[in-house]
C-alpha atoms as a PDB file:
ATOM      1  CA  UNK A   1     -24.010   4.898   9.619  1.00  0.00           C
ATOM      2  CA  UNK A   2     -21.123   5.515   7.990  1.00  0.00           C
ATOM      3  CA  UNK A   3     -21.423   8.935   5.535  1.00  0.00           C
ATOM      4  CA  UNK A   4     -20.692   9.212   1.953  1.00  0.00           C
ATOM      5  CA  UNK A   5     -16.573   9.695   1.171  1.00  0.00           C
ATOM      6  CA  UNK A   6     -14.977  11.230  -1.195  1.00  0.00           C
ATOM      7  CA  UNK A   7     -15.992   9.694  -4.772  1.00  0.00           C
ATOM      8  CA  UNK A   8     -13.325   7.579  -6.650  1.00  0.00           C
ATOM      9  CA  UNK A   9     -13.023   8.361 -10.561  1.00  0.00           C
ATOM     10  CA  UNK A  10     -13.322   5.653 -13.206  1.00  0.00           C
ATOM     11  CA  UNK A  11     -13.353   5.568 -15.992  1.00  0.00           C
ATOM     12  CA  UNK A  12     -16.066   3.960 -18.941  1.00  0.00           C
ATOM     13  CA  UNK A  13     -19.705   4.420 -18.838  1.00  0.00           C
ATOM     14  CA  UNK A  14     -20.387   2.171 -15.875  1.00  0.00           C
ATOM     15  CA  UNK A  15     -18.747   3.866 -13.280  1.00  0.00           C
ATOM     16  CA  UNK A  16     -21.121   6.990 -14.171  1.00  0.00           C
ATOM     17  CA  UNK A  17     -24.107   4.585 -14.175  1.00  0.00           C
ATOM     18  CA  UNK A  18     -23.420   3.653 -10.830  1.00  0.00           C
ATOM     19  CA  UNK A  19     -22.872   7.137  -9.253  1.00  0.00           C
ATOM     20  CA  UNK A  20     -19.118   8.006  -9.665  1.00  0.00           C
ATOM     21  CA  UNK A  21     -17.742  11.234 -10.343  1.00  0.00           C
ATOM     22  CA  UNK A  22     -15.860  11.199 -13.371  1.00  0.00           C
ATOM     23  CA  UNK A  23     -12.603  13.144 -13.208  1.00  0.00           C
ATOM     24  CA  UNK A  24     -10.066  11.637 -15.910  1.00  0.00           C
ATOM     25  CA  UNK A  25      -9.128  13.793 -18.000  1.00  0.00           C
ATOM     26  CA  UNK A  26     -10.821  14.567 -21.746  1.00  0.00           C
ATOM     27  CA  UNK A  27      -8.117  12.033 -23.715  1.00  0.00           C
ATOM     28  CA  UNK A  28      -9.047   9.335 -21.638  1.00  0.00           C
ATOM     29  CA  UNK A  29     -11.143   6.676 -23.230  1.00  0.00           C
ATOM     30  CA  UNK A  30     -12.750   4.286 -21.258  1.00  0.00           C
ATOM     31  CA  UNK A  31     -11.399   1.095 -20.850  1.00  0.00           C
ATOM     32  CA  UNK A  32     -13.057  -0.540 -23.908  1.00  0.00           C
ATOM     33  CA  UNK A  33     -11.663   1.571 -26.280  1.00  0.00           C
ATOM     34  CA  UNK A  34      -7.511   1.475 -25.377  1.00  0.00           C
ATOM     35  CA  UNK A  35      -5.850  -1.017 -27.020  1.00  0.00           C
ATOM     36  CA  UNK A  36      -3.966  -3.353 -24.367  1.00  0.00           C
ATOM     37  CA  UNK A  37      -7.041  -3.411 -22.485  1.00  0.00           C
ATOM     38  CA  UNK A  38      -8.661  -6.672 -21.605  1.00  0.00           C
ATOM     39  CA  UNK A  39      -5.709  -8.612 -22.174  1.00  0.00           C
ATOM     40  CA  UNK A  40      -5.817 -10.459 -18.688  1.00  0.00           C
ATOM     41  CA  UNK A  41      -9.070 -11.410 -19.696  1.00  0.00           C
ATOM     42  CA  UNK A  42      -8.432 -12.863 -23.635  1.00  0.00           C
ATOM     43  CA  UNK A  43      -5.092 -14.391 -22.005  1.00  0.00           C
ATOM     44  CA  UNK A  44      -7.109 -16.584 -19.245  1.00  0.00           C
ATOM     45  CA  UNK A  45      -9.744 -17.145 -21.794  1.00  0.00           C
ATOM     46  CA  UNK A  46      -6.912 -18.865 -24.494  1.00  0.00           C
ATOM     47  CA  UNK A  47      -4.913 -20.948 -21.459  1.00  0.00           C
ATOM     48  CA  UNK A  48      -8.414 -22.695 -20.309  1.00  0.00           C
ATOM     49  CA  UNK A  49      -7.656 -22.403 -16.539  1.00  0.00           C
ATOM     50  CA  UNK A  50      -8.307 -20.438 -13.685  1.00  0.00           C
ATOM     51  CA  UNK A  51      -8.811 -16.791 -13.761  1.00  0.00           C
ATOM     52  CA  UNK A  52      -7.274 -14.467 -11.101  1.00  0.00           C
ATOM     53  CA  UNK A  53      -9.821 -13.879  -8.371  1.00  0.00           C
ATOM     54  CA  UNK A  54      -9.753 -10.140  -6.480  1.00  0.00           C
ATOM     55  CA  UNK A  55     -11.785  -9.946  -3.374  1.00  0.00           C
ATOM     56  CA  UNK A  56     -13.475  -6.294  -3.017  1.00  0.00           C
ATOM     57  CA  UNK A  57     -14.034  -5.851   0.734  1.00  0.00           C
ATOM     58  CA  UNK A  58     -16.035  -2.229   0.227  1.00  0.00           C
ATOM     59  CA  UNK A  59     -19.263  -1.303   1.858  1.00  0.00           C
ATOM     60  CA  UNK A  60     -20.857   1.089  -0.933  1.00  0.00           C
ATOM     61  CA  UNK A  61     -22.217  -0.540  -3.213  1.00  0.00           C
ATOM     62  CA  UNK A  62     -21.077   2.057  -5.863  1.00  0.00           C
ATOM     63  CA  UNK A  63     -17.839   1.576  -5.248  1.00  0.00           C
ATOM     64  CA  UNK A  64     -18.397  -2.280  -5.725  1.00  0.00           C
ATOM     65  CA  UNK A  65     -20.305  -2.156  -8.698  1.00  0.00           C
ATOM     66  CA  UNK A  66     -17.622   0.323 -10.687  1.00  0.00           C
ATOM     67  CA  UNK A  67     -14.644  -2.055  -9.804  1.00  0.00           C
ATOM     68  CA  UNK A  68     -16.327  -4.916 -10.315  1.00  0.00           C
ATOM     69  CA  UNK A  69     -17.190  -4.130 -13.885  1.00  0.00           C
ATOM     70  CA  UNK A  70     -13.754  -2.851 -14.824  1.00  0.00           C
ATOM     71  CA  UNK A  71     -12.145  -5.677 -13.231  1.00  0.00           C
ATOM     72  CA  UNK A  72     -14.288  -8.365 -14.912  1.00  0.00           C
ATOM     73  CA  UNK A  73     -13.360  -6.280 -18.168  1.00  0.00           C
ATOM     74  CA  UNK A  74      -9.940  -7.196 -17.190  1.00  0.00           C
ATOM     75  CA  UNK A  75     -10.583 -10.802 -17.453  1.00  0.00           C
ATOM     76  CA  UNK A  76     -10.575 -11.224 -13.355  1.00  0.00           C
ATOM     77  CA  UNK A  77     -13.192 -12.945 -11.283  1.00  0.00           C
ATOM     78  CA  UNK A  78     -14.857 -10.656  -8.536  1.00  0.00           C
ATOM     79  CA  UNK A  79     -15.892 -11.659  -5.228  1.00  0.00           C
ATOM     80  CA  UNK A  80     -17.350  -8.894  -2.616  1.00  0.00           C
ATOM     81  CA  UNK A  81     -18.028  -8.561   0.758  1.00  0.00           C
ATOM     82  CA  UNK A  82     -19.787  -5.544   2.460  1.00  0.00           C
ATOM     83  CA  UNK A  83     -17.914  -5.353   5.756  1.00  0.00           C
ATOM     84  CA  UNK A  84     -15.094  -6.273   7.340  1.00  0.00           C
ATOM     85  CA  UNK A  85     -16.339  -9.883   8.689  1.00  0.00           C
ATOM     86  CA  UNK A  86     -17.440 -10.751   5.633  1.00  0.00           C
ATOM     87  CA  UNK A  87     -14.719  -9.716   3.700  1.00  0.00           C
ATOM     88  CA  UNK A  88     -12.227 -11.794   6.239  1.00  0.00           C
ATOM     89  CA  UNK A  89     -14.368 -15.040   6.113  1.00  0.00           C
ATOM     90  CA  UNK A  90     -14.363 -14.900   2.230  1.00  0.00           C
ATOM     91  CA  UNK A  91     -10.599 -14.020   2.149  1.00  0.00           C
ATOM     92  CA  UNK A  92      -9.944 -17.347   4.277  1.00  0.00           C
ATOM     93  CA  UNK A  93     -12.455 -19.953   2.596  1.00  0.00           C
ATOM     94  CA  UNK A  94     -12.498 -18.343  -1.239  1.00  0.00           C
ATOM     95  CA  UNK A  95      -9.302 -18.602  -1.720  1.00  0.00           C
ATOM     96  CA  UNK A  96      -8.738 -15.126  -3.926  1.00  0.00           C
ATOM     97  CA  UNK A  97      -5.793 -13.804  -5.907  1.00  0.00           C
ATOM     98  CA  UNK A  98      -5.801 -10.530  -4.220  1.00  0.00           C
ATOM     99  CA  UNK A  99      -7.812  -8.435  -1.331  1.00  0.00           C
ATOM    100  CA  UNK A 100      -9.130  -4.757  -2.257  1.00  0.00           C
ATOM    101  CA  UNK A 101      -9.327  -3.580   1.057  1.00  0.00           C
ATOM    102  CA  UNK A 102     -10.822  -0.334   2.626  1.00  0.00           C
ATOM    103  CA  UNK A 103      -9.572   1.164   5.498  1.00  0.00           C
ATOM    104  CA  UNK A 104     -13.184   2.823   7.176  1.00  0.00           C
ATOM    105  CA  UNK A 105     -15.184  -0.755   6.940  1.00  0.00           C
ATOM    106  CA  UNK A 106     -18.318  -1.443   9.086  1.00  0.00           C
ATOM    107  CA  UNK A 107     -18.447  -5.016  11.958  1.00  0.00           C
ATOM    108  CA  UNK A 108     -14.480  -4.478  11.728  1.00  0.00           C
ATOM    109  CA  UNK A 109     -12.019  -2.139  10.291  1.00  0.00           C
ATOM    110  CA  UNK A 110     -10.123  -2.728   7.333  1.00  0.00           C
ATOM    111  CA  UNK A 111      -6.943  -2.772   9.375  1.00  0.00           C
ATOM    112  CA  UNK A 112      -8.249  -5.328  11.550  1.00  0.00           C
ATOM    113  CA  UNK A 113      -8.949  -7.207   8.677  1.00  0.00           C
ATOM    114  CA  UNK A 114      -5.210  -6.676   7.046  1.00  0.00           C
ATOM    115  CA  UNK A 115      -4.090  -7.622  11.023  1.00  0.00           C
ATOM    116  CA  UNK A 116      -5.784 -11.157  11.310  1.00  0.00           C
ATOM    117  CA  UNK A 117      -5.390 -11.782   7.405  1.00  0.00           C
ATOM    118  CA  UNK A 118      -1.743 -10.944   7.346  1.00  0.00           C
ATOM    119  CA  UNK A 119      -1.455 -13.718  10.620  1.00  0.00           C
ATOM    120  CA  UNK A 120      -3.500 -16.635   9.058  1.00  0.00           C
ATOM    121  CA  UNK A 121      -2.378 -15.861   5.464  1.00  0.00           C
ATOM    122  CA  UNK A 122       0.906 -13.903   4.914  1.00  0.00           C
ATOM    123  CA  UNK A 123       1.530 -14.365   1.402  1.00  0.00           C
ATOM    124  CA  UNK A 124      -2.162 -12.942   0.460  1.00  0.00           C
ATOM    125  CA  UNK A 125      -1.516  -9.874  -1.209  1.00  0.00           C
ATOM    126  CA  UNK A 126      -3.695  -6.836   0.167  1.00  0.00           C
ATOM    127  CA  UNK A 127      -3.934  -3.614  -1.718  1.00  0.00           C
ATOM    128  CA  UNK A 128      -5.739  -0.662   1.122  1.00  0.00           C
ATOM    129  CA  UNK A 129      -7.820   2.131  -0.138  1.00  0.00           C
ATOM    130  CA  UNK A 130      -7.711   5.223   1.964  1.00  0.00           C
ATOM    131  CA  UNK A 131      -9.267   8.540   2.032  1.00  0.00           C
ATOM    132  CA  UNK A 132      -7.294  11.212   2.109  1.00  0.00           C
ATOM    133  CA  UNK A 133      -5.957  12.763   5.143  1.00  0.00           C
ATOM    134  CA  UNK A 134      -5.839   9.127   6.376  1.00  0.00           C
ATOM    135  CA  UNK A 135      -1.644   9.309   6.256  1.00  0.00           C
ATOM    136  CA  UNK A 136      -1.005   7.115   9.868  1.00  0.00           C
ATOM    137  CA  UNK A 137      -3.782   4.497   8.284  1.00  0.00           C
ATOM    138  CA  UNK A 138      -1.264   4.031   5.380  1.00  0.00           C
ATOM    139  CA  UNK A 139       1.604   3.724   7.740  1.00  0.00           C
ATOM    140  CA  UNK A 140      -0.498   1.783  10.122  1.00  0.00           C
ATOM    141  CA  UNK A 141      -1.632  -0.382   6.968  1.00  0.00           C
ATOM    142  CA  UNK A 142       1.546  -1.296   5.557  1.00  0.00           C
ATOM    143  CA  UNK A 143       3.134  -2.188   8.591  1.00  0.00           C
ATOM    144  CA  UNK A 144       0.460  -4.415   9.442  1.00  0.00           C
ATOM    145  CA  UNK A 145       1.582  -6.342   5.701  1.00  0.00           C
ATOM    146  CA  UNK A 146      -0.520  -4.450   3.424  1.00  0.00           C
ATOM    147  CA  UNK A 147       1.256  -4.692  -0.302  1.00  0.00           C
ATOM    148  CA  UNK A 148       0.311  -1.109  -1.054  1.00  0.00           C
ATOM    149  CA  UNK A 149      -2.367   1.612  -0.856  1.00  0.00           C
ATOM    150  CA  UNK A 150      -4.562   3.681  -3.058  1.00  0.00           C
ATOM    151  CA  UNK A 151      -5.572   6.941  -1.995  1.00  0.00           C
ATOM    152  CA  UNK A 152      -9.214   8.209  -2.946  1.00  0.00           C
ATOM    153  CA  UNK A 153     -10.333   9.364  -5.395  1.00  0.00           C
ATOM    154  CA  UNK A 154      -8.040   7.453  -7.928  1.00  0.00           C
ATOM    155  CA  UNK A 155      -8.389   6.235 -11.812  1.00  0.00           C
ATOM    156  CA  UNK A 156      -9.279   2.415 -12.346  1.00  0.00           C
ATOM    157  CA  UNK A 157      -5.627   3.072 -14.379  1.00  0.00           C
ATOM    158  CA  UNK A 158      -3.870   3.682 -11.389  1.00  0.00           C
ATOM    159  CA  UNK A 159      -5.412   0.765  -9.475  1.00  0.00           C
ATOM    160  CA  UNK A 160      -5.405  -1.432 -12.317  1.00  0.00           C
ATOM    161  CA  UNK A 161      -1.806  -0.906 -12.165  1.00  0.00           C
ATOM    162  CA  UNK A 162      -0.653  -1.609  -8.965  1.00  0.00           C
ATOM    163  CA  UNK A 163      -3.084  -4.864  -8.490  1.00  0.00           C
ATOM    164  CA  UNK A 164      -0.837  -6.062 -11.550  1.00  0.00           C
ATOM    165  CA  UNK A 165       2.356  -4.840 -10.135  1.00  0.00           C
ATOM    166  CA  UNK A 166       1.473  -6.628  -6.958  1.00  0.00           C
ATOM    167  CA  UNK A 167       0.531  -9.674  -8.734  1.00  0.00           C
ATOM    168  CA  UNK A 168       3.600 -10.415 -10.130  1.00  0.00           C
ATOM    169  CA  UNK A 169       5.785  -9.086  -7.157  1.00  0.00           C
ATOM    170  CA  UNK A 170       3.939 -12.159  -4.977  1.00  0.00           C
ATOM    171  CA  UNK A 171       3.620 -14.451  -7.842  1.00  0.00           C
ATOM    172  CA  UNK A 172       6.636 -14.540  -9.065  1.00  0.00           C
ATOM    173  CA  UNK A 173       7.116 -17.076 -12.251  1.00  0.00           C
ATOM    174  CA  UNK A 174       9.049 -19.835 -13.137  1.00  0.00           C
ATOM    175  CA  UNK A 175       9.000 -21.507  -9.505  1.00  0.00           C
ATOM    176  CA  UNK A 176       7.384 -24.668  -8.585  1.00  0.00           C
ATOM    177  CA  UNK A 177       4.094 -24.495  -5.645  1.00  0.00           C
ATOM    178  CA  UNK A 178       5.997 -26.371  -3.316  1.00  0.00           C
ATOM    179  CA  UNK A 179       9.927 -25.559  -2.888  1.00  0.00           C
ATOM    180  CA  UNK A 180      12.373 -27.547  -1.120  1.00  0.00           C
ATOM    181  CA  UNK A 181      15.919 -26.896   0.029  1.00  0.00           C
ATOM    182  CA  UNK A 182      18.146 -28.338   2.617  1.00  0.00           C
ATOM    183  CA  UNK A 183      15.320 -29.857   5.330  1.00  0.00           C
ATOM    184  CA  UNK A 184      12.581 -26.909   4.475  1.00  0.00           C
ATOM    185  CA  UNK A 185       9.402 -26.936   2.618  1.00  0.00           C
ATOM    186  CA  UNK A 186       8.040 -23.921   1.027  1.00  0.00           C
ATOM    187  CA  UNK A 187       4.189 -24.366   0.039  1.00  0.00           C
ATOM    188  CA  UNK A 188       4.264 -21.333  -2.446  1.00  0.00           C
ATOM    189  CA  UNK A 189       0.401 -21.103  -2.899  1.00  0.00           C
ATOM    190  CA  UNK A 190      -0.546 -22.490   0.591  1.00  0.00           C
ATOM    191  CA  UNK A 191       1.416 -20.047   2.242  1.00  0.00           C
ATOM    192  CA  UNK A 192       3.308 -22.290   4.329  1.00  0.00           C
ATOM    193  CA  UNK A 193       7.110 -23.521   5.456  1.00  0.00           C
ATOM    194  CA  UNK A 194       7.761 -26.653   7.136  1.00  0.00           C
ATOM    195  CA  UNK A 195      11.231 -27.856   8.921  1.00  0.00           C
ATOM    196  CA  UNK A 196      11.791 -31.110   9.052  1.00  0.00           C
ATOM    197  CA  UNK A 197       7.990 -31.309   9.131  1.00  0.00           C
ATOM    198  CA  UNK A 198       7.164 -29.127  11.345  1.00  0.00           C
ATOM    199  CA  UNK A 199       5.345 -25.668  10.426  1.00  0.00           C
ATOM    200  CA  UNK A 200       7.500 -22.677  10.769  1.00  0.00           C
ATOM    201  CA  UNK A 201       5.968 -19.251  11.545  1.00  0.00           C
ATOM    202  CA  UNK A 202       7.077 -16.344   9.015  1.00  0.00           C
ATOM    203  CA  UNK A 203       5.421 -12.589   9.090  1.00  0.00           C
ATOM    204  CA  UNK A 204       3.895 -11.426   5.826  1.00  0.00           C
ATOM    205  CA  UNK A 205       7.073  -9.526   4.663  1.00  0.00           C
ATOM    206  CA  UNK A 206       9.292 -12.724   6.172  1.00  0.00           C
ATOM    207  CA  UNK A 207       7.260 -15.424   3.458  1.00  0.00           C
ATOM    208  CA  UNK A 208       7.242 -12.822   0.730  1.00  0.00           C
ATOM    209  CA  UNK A 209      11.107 -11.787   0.987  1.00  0.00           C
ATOM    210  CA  UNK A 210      11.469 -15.661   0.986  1.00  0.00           C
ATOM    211  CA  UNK A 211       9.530 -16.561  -2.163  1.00  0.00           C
ATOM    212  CA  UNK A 212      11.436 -13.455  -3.643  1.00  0.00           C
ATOM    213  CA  UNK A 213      14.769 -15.201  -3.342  1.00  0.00           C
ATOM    214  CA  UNK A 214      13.299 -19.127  -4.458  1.00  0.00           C
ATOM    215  CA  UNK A 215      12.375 -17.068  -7.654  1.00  0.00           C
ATOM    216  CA  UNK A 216      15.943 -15.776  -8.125  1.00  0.00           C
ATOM    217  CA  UNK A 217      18.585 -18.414  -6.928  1.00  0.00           C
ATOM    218  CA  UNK A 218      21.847 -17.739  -6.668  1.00  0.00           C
ATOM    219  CA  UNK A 219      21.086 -14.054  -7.947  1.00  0.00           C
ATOM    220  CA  UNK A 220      23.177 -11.317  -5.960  1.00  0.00           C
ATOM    221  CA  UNK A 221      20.614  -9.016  -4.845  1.00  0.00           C
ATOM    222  CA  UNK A 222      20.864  -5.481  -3.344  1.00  0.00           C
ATOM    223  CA  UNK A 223      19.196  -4.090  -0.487  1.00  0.00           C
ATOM    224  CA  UNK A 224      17.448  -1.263  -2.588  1.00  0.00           C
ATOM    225  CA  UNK A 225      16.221  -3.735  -4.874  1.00  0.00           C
ATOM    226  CA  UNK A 226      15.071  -6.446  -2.238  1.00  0.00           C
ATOM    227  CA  UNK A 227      13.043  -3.065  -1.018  1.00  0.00           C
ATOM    228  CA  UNK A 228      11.776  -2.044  -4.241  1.00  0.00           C
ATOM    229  CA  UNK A 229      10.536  -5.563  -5.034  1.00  0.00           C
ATOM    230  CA  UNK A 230       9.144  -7.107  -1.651  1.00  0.00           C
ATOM    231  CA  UNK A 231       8.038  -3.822  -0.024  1.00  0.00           C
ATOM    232  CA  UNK A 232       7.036  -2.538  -3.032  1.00  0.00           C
ATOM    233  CA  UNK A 233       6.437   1.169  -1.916  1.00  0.00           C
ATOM    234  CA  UNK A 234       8.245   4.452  -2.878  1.00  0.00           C
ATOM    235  CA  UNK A 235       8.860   5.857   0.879  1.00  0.00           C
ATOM    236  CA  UNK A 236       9.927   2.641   2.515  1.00  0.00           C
ATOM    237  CA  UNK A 237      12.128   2.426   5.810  1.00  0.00           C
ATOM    238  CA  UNK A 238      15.843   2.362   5.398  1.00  0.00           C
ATOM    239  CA  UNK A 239      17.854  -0.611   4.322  1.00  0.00           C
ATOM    240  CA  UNK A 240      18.475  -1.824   7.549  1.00  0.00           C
ATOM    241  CA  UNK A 241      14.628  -3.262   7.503  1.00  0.00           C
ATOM    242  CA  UNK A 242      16.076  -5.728   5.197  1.00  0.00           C
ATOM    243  CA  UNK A 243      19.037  -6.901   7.191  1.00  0.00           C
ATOM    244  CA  UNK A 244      16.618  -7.406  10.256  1.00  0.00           C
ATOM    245  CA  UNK A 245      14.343  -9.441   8.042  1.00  0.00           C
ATOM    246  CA  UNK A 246      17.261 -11.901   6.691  1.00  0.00           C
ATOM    247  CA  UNK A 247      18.174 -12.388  10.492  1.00  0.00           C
ATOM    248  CA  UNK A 248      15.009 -13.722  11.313  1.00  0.00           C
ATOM    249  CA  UNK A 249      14.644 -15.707   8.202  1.00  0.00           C
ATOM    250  CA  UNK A 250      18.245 -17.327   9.466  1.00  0.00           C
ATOM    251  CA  UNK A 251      16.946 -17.725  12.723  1.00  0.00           C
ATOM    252  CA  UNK A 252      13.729 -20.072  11.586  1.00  0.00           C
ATOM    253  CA  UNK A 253      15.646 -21.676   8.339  1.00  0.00           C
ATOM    254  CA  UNK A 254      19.283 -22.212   8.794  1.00  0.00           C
ATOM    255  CA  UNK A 255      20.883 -25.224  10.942  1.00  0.00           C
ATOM    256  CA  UNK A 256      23.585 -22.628  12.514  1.00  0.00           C
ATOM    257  CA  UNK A 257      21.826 -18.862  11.769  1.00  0.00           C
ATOM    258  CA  UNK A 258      25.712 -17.832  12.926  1.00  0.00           C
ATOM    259  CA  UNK A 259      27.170 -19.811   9.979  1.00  0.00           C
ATOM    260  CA  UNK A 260      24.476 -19.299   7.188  1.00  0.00           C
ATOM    261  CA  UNK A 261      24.368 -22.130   4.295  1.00  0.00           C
ATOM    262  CA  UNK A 262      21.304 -20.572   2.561  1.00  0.00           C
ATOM    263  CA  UNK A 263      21.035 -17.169   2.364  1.00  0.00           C
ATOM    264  CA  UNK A 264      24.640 -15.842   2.175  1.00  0.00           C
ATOM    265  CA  UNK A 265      25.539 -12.152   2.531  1.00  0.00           C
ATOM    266  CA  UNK A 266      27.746 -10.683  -0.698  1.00  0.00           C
ATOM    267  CA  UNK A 267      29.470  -7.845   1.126  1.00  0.00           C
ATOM    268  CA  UNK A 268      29.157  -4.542  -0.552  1.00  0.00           C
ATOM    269  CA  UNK A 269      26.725  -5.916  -2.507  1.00  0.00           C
ATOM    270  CA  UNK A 270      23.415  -7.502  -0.754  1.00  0.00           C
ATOM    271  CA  UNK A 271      22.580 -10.907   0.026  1.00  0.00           C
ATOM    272  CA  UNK A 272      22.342 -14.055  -2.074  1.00  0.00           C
ATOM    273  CA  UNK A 273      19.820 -17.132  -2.003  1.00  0.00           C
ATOM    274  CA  UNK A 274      21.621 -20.792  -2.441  1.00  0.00           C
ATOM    275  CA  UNK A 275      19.003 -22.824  -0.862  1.00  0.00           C
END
């Protein structure tokens, strides 16, 4: 049986309800009273559609019950699973926005989880929550295809934050669900590319560094930047990670990778998407 970790502050008078310590400082409110707050939710609630779904794959019950109420503040809808099997079956038939994963997960680990989600579903962003200490399950984590990490304990403002940041990083706005360019197909929300019909296999960071450059044609765009916005982490490898990735999107989407056609490189500058 897995023992109690280290408690997670949030904020608001349900967290405390539930069994959370506390720990923001005196001048925070809870999320009720700060003005911005539960603008997801009135936005959703004025366009009619569907709401942004966050899976919470998190075994104590606590911990579910705090987040779940401050997301669903946020205007989200929550789905939950208790460990790791669960939480991958739901992440594969439910369809959600975004996975709140955590790392130390009963049946199967949350990096097993982030493994076999990252193969079946690439573009399915996954935020980890680690204890601390647990530095190589970060690294491990995000090299796996995890979108980022939140160390425990941490303020619903913090993770409130980087679910949103991650949000728009994957869905980027302005581009059509299904792309096309030269003989490819790019299912935006189905996370898959077809050539000439055929289903081509891209890693995690492959599909997202590809949807990154449909949402900014013919954009010059650096190698810091392509890190900044597709890795999305402050102590990311160095640039060279990005060249590596535009060789093997070459590889699976140009006609002659040698003699590229769709994504060009602008020396001194970075590379550029014409597809």
């Amino acid at each position: 049986m897995k023992s109690k970790r280290n408690s997670t502050a949030l904020p608001g008078n349900r967290a405390s309800d539930v069994g959370f310590a506390v720990a923001q400082p005196a001048h925070e409110a809870s999320p009720a009273g700060q003005p911005g707050w539960g603008a997801e939710r009135r936005d959703a609630e004025a366009r009619g559609g569907r709401k942004t779904c966050i899976l919470i794959v998190e075994d104590e019950p606590a911990m579910v019950a705090g987040l779940r109420d401050n997301f669903e503040f946020e205007g989200y809808d929550v789905i939950s699973a208790d460990n790791g099997v669960t939480g991958l079956e739901r992440a594969l038939t439910d369809d959600p926005d975004l996975v709140v994963l955590d790392v130390m997960m009963p049946r199967m680990s949350g990096l097993d989880v982030c493994k076999q989600l990252k193969a079946k579903r690439p573009a399915l962003p996954i935020i980890m929550l680690t204890a601390r200490g647990q530095e190589v399950d970060k690294v491990v984590g995000l090299e796996l295809g995890a979108d980022d990490y939140v160390t425990k304990p941490f303020s619903i403002r913090e993770l409130m934050a980087r679910v949103k940041a991650v949000l728009r990083r994957v869905s980027p706005q302005g581009i059509p669900e299904v792309y096309r360019f030269s003989d490819v197909e790019v299912n935006i929300r189905g996370n898959q590319v077809l050539r000439a019909g055929a289903p081509i296999e891209l890693s995690a960071k492959e599909f997202a560094l590809l949807a990154y450059f449909i949402s900014h044609p013919a954009e010059t765009l650096s190698r810091d930047r392509l890190l900044d916005e597709v890795w999305g982490y402050e102590n990311y490898p160095n640039t060279r990670t990005v060249d590596t990735h535009i060789v093997h999107l070459r590889q699976k989407l140009e006609l002659n990778p040698e003699e590229p056609r769709l994504i060009l490189t602008v020396h001194g500058s970075g590379y550029k998407f014409v597809g």
